[in-house]
N, C-alpha and C. Protein backbone atom coordinates (compact mmCIF):
# COMPACT_ATOMS: atom_id res chain seq x y z
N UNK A 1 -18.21 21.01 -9.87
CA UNK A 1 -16.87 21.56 -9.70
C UNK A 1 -16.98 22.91 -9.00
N UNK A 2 -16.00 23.24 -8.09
CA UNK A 2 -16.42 24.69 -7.20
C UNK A 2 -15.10 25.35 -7.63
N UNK A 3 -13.98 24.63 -8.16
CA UNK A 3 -12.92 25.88 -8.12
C UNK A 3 -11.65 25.23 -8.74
N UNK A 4 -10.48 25.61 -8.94
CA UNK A 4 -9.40 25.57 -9.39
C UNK A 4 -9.54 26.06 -11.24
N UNK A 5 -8.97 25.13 -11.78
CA UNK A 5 -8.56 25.02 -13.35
C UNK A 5 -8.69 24.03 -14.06
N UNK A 6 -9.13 23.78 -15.32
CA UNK A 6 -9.04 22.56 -15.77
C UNK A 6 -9.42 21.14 -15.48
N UNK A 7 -10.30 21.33 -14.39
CA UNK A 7 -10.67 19.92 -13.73
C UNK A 7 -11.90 19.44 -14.38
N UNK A 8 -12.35 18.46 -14.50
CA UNK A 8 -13.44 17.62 -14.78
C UNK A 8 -14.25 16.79 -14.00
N UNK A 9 -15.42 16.62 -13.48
CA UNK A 9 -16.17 16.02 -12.98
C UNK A 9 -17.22 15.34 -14.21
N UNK A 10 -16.20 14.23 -14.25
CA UNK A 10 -16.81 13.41 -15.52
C UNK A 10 -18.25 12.37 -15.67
N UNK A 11 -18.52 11.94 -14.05
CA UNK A 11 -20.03 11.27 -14.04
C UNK A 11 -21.01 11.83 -12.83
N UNK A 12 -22.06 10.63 -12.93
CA UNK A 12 -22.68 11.12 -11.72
C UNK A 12 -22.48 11.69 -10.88
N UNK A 13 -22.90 12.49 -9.82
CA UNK A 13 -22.50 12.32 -8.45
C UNK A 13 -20.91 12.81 -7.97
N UNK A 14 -20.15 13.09 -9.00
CA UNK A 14 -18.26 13.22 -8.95
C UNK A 14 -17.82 14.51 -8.69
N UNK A 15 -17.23 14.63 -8.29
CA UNK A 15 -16.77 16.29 -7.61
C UNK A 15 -15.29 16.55 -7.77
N UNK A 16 -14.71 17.83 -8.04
CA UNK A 16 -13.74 18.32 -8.08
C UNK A 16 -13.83 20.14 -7.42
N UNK A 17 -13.27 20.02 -6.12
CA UNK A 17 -13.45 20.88 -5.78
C UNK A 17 -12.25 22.20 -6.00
N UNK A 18 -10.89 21.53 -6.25
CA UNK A 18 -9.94 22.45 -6.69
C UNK A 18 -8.69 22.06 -7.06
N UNK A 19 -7.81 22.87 -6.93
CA UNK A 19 -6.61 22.22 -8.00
C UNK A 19 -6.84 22.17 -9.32
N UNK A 20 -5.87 21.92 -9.95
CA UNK A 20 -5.58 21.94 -11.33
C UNK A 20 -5.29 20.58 -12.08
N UNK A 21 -6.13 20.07 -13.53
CA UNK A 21 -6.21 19.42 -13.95
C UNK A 21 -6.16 17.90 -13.05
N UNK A 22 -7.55 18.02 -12.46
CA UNK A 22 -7.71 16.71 -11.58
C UNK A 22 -8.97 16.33 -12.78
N UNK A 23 -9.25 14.53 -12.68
CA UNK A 23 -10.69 14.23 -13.16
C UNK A 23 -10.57 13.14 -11.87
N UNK A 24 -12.18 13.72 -12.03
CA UNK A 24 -12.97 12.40 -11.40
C UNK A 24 -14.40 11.62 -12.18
N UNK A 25 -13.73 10.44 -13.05
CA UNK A 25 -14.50 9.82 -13.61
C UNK A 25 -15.44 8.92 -13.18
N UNK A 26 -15.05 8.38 -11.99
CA UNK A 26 -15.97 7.22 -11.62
C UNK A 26 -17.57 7.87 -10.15
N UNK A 27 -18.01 7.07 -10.67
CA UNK A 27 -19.30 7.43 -9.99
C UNK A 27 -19.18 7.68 -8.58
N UNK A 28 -19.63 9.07 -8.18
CA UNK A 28 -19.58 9.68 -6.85
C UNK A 28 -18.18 9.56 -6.14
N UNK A 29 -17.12 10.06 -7.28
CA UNK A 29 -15.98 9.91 -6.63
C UNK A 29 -15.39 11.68 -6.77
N UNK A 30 -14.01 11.57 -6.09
CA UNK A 30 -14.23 12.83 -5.77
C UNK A 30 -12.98 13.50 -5.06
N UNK A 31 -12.27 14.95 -5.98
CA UNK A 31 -10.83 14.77 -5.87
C UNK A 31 -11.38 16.30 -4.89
N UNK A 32 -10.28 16.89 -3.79
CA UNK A 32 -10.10 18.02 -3.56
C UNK A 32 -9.29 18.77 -3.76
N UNK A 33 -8.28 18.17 -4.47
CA UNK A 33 -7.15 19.51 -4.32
C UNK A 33 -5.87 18.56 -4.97
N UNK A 34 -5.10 19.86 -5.69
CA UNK A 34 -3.70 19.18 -6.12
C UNK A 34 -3.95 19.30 -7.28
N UNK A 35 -2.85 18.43 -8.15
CA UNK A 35 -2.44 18.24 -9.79
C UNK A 35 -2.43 17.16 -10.44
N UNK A 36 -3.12 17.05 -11.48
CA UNK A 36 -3.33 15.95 -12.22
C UNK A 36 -3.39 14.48 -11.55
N UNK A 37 -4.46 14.79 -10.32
CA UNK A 37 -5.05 13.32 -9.73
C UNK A 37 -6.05 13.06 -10.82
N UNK A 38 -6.29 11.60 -10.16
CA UNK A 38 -7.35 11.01 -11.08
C UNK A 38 -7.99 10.34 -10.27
N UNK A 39 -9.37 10.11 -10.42
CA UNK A 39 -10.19 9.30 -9.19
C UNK A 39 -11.06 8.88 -9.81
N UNK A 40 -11.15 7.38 -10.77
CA UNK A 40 -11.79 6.53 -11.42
C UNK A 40 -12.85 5.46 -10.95
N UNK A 41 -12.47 5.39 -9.72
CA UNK A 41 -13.21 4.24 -8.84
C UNK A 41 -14.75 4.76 -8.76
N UNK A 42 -15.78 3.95 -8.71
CA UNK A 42 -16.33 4.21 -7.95
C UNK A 42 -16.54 4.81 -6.43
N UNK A 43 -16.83 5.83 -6.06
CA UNK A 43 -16.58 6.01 -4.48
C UNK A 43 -15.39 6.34 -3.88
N UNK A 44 -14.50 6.64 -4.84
CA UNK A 44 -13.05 6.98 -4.73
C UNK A 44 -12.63 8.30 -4.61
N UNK A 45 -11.95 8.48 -3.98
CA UNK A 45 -11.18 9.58 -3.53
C UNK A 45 -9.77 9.89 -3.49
N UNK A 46 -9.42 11.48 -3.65
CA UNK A 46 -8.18 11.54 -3.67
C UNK A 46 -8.22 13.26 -3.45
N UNK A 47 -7.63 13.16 -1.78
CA UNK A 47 -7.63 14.44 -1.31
C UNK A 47 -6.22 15.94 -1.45
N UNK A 48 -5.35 15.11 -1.98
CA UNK A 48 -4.45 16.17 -2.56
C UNK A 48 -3.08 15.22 -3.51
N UNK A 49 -2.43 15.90 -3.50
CA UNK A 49 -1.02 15.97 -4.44
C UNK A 49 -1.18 15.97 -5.80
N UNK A 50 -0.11 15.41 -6.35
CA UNK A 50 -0.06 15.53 -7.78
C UNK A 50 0.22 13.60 -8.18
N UNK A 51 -0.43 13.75 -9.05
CA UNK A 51 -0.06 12.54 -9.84
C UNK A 51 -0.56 11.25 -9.22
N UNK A 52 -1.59 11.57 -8.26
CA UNK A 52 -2.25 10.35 -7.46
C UNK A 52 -3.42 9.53 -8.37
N UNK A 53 -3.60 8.37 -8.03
CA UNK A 53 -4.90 7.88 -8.72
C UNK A 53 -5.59 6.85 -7.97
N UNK A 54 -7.04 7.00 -7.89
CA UNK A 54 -7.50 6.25 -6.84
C UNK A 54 -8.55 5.29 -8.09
N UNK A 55 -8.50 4.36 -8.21
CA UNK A 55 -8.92 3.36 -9.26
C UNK A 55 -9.63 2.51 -8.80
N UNK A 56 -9.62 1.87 -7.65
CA UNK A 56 -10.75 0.74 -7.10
C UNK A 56 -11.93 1.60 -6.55
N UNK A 57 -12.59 0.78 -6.30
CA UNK A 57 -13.66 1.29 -5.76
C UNK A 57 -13.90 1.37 -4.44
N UNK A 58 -14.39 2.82 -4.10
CA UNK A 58 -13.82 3.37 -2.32
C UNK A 58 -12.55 3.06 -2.32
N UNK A 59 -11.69 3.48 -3.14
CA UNK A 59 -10.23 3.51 -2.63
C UNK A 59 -9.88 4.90 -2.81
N UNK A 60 -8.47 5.20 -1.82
CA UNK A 60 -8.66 6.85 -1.69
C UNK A 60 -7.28 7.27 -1.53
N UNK A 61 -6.80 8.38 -1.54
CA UNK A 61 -5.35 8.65 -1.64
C UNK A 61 -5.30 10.04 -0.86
N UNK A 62 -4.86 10.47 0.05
CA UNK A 62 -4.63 11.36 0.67
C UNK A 62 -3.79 12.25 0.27
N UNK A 63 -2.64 11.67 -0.19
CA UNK A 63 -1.54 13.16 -0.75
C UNK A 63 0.08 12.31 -1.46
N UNK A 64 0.96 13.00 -1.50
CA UNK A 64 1.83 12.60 -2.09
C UNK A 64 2.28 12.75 -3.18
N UNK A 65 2.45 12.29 -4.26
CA UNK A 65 2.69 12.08 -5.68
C UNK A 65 3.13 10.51 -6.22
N UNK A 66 2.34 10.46 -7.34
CA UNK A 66 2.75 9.48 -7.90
C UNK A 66 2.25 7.78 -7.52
N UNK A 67 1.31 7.97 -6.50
CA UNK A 67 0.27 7.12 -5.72
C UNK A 67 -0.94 6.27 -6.69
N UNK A 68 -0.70 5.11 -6.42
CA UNK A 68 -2.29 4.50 -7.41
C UNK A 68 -2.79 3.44 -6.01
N UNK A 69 -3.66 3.51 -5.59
CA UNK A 69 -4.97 2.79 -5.10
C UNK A 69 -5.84 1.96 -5.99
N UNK A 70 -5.43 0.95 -6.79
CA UNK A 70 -5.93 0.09 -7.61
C UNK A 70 -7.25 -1.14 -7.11
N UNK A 71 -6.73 -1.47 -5.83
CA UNK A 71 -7.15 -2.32 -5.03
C UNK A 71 -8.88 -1.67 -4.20
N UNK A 72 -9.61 -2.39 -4.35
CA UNK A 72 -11.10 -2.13 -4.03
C UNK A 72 -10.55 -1.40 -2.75
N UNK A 73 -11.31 -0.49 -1.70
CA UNK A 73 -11.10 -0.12 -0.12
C UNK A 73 -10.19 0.22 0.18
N UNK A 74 -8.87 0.33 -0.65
CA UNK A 74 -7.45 0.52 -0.38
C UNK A 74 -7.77 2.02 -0.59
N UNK A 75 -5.95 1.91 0.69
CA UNK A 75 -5.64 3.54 0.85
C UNK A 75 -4.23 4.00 1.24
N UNK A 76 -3.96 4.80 0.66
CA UNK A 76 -2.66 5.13 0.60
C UNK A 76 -2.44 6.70 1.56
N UNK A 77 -1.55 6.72 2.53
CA UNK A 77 -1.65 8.25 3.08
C UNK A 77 -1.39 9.07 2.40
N UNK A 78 -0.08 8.85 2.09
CA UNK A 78 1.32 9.86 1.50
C UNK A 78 2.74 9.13 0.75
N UNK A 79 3.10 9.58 0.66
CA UNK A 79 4.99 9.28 0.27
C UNK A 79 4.58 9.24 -1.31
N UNK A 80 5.14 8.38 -2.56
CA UNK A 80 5.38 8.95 -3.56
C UNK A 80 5.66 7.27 -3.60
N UNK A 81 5.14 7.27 -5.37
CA UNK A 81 5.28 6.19 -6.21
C UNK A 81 4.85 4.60 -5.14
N UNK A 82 3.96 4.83 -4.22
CA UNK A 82 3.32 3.56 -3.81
C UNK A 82 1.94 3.12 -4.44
N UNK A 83 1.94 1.46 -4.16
CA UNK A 83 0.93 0.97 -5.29
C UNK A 83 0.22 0.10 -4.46
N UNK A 84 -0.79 -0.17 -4.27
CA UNK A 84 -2.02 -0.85 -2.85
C UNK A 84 -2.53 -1.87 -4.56
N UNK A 85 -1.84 -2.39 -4.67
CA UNK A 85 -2.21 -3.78 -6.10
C UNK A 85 -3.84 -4.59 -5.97
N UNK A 86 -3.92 -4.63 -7.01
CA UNK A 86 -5.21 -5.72 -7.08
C UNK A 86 -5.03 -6.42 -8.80
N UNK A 87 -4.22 -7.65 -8.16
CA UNK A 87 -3.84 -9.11 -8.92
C UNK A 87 -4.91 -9.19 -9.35
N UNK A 88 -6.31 -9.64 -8.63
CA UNK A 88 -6.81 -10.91 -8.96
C UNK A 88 -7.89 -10.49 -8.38
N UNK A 89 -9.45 -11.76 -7.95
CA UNK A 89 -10.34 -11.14 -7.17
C UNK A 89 -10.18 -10.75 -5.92
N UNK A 90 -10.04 -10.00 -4.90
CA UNK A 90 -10.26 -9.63 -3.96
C UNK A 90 -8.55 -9.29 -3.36
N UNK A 91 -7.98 -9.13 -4.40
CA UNK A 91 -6.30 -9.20 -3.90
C UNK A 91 -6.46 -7.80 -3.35
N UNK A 92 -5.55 -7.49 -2.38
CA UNK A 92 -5.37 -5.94 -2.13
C UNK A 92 -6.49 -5.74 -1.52
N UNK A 93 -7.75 -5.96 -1.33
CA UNK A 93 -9.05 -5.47 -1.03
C UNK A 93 -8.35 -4.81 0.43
N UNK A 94 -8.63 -3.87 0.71
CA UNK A 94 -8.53 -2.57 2.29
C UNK A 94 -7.27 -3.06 2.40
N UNK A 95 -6.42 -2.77 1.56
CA UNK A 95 -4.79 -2.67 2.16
C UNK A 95 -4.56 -1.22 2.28
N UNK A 96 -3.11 -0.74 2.97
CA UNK A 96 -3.18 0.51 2.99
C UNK A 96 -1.80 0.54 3.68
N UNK A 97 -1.28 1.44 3.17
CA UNK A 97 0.44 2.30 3.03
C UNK A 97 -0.16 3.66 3.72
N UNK A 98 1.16 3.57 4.42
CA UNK A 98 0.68 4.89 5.64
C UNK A 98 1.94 5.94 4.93
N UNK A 99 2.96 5.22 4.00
CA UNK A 99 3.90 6.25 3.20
C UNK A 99 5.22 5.76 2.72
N UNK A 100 5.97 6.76 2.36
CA UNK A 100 7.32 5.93 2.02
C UNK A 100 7.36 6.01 0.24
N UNK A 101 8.37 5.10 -0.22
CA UNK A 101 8.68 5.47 -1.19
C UNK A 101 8.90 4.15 -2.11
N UNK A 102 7.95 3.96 -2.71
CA UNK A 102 7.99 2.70 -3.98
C UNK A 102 7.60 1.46 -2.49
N UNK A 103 6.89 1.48 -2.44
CA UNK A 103 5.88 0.18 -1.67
C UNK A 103 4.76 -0.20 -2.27
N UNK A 104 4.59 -1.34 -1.88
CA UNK A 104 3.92 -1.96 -2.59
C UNK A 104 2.76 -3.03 -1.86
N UNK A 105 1.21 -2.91 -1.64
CA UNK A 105 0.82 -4.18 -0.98
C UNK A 105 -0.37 -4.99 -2.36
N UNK A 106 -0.02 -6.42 -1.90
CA UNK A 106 -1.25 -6.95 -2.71
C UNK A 106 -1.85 -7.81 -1.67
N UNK A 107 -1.42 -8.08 -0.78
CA UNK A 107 -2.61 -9.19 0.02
C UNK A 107 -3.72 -8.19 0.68
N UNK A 108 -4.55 -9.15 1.01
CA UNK A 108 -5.78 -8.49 1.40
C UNK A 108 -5.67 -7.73 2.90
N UNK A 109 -6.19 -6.39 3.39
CA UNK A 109 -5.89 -5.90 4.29
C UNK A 109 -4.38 -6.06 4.94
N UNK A 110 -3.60 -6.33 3.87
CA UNK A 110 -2.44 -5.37 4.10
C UNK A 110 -1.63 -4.15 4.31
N UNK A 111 -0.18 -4.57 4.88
CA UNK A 111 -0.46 -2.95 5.49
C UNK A 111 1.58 -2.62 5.27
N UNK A 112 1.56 -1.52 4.70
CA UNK A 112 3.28 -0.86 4.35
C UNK A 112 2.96 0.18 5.73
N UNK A 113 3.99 0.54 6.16
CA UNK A 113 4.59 1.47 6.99
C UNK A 113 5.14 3.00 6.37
N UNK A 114 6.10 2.37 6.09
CA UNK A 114 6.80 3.21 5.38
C UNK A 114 8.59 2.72 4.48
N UNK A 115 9.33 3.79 5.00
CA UNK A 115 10.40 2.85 3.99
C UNK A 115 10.40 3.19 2.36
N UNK A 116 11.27 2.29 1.97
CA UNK A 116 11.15 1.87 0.37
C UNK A 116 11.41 0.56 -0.06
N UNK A 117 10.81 0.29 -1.19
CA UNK A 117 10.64 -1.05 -1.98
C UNK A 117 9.97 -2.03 -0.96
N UNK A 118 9.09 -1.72 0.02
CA UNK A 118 8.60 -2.68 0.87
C UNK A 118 7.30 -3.39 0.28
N UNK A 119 7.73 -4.68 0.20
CA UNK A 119 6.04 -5.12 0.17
C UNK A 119 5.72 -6.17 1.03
N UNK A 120 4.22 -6.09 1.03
CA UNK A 120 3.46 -7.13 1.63
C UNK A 120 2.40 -7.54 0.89
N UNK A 121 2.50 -8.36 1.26
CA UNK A 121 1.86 -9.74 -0.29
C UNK A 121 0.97 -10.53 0.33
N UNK A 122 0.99 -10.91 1.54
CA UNK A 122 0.27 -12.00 1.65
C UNK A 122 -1.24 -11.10 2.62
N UNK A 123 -2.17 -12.00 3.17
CA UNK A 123 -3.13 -11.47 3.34
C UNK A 123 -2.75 -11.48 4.85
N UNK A 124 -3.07 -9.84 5.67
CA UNK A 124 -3.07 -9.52 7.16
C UNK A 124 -1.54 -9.39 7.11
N UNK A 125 -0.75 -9.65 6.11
CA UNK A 125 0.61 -8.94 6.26
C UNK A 125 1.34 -7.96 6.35
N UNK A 126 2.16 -7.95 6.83
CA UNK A 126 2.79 -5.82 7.48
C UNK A 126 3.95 -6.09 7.25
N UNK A 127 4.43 -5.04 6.99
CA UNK A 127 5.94 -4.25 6.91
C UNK A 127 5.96 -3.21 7.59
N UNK A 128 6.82 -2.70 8.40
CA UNK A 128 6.34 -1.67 9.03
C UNK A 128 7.31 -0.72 8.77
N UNK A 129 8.76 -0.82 7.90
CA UNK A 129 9.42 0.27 7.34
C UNK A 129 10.40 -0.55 6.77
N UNK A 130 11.75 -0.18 6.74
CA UNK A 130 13.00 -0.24 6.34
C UNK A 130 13.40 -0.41 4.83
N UNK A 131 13.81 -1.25 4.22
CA UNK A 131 14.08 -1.08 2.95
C UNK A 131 14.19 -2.15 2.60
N UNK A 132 13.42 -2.76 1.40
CA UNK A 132 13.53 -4.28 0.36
C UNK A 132 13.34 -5.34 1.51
N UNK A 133 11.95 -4.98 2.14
CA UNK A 133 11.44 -6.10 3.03
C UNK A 133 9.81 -6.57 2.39
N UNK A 134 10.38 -8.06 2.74
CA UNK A 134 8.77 -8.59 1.95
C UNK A 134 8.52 -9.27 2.65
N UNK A 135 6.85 -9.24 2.98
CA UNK A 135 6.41 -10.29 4.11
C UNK A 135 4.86 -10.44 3.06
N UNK A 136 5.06 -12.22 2.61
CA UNK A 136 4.65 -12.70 1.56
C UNK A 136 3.48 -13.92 2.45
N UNK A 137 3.87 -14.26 3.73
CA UNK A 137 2.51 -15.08 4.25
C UNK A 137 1.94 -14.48 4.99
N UNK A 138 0.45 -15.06 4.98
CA UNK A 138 -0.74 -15.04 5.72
C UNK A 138 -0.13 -14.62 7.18
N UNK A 139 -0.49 -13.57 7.08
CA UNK A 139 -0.03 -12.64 8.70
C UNK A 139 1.26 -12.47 8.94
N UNK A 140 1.80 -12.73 8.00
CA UNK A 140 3.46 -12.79 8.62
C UNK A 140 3.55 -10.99 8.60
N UNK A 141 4.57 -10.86 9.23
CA UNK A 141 5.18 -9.25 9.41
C UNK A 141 6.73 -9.08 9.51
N UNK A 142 7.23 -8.14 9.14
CA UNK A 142 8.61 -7.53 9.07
C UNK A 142 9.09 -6.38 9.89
N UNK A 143 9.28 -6.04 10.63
CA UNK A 143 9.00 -4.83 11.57
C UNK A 143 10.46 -3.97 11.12
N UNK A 144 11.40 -4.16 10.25
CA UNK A 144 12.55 -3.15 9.89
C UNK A 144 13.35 -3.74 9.10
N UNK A 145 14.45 -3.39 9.08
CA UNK A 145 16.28 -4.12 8.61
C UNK A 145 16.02 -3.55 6.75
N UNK A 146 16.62 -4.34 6.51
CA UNK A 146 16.72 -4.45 5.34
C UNK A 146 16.72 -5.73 4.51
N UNK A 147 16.56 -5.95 3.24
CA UNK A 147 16.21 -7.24 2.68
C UNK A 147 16.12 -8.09 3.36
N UNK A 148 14.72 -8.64 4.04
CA UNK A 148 14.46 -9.61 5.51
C UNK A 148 13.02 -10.06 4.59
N UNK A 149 13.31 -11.46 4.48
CA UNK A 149 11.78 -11.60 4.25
C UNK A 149 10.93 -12.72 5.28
N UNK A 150 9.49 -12.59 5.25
CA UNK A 150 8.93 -13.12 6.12
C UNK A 150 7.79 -14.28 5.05
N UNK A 151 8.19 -15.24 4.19
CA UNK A 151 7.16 -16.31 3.57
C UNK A 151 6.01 -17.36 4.35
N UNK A 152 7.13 -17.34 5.57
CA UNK A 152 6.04 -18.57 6.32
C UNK A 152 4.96 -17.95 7.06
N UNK A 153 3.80 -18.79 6.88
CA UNK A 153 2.75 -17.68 7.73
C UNK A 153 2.68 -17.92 9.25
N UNK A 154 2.06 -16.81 9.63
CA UNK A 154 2.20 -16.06 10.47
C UNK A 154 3.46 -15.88 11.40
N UNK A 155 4.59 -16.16 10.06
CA UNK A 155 6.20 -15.69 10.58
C UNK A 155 6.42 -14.48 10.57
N UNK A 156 7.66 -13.82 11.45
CA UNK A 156 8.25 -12.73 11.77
C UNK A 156 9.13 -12.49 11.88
N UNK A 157 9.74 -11.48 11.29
CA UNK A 157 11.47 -11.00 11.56
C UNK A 157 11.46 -9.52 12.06
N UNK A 158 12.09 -9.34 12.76
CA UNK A 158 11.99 -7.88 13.74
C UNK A 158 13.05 -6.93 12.76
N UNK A 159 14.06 -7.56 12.73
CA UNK A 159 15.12 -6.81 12.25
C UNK A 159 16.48 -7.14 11.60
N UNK A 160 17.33 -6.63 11.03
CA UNK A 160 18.37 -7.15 11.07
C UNK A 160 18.88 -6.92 9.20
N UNK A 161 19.61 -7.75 8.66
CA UNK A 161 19.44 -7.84 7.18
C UNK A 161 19.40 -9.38 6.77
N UNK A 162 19.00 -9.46 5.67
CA UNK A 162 19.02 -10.87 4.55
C UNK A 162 18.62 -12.01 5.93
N UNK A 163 17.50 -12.01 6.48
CA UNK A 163 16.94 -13.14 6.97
C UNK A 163 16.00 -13.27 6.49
N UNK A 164 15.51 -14.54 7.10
CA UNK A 164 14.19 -15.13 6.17
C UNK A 164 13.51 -16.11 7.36
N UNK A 165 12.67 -15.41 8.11
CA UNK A 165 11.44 -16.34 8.45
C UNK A 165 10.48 -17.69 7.88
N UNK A 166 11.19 -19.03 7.05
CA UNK A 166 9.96 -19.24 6.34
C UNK A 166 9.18 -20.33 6.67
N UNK A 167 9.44 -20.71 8.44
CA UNK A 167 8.80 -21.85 8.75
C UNK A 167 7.74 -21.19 9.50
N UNK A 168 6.49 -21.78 9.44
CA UNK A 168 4.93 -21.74 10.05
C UNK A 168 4.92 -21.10 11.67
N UNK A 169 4.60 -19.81 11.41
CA UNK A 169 4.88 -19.58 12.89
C UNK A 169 6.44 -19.29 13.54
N UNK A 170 7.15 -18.96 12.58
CA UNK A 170 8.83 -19.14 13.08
C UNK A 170 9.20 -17.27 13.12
N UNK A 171 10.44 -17.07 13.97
CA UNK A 171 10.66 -15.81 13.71
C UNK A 171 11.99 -15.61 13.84
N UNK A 172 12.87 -14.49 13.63
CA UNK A 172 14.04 -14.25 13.39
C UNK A 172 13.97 -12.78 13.95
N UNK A 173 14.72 -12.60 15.34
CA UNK A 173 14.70 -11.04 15.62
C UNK A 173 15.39 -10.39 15.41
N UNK A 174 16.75 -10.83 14.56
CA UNK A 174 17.31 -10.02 13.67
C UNK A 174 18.91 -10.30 13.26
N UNK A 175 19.75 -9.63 13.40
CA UNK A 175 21.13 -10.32 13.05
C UNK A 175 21.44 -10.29 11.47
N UNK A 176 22.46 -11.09 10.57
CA UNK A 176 22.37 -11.19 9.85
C UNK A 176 22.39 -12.64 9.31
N UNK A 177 21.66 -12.69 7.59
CA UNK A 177 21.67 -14.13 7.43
C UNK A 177 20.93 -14.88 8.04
N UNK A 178 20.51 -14.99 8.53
CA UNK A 178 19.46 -16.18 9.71
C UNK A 178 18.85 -16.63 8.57
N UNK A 179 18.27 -17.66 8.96
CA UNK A 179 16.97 -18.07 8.57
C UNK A 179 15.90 -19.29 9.06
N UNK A 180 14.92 -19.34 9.86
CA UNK A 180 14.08 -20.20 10.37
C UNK A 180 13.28 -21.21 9.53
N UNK A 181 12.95 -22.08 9.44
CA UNK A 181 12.77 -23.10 8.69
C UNK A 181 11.57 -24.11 9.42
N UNK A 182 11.75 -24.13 10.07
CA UNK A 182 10.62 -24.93 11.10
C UNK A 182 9.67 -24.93 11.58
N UNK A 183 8.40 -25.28 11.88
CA UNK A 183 7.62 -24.71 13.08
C UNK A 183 7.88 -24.52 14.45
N UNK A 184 7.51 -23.13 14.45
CA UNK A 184 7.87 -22.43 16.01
C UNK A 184 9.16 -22.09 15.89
N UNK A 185 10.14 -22.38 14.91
CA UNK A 185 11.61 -22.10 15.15
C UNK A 185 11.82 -20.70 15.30
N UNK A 186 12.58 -20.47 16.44
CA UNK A 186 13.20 -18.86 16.29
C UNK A 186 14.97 -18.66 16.65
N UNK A 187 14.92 -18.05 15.73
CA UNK A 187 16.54 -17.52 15.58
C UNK A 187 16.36 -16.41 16.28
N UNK A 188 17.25 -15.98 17.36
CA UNK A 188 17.39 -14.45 18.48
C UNK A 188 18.57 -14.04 17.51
């Protein structure tokens, strides 16, 4: 430990270099700065705010508040109350939220934008902002709108509200209500 208050460097190898009431419990993990982070993972990190927690292993949290990195390799930038999930084996493994507010990823190398209540669920799936968008298949993506979801894999909806991509490869670029159903189907 080199500085702040109250911090703990609880195992091997674990560092707390400042800020106030941070721990870093897990082996060679390692907080710099801020308030009551926690960095449990193995190899985990968590470089500022308050109330962050980096829990998988090599998973890491840059800043914000209110941030958990649960998911092995996952990483969270910034924004407040986002969660990089790990369901199951390898769920979440290197997903990562660039910010925003209450997002959420569990598929594997998934990826939030920003926004709120966004998730992405399925594995190689993106959201890339807006609000109560879920893109739940294998590569599918959401690029804005609002409540738009993307189930079918590697489906897409650009924009718009309450559409739903859910045929194989289908996309919806925005509007309202749509919804694709087919392979290759696209609603403009």
């Amino acid at each position: 430990m080199t500085g702040g208050e109250l911090n703990d460097a609880a195992h091997d190898y674990a560092s707390v270099t400042g800020g106030a009431e941070n721990i870093a419990s897990g082996r060679a993990a390692s907080i710099s700065g801020g308030y009551s982070n926690t960095a449990s993972g193995e190899g985990s990190a968590v470089a500022g705010g308050t109330v962050n927690r980096a829990q998988g292993e090599h998973a890491s949290v840059t800043g914000g508040a209110g941030n958990t990195a649960e998911a092995d390799s996952s990483a969270i930038l910034g924004g407040d109350s986002n969660w990089a999930k790990a369901d199951g084996p390898a769920s979440g493994y290197a997903a990562s939220i660039s910010g925003g507010h209450r997002n959420t990823t569990r598929g594997a190398l998934a990826w939030v934008g920003g926004g709120y209540y966004n998730q992405a669920g399925g594995v190689y799936a993106s959201v890339s902002g807006g609000a109560d968008n879920t893109a739940t298949g294998g590569s599918a993506s959401v690029c804005g709108g609002s409540r738009n979801e993307a189930p079918g894999t590697a489906s897409a909806v650009s924009g718009g509200s309450y559409n739903r991509a859910s045929g194989k490869y289908s996309s919806v670029s925005g509007g309202y209500g749509q919804e694709t159903v087919g392979v290759y189907e696209y609603a403009p």
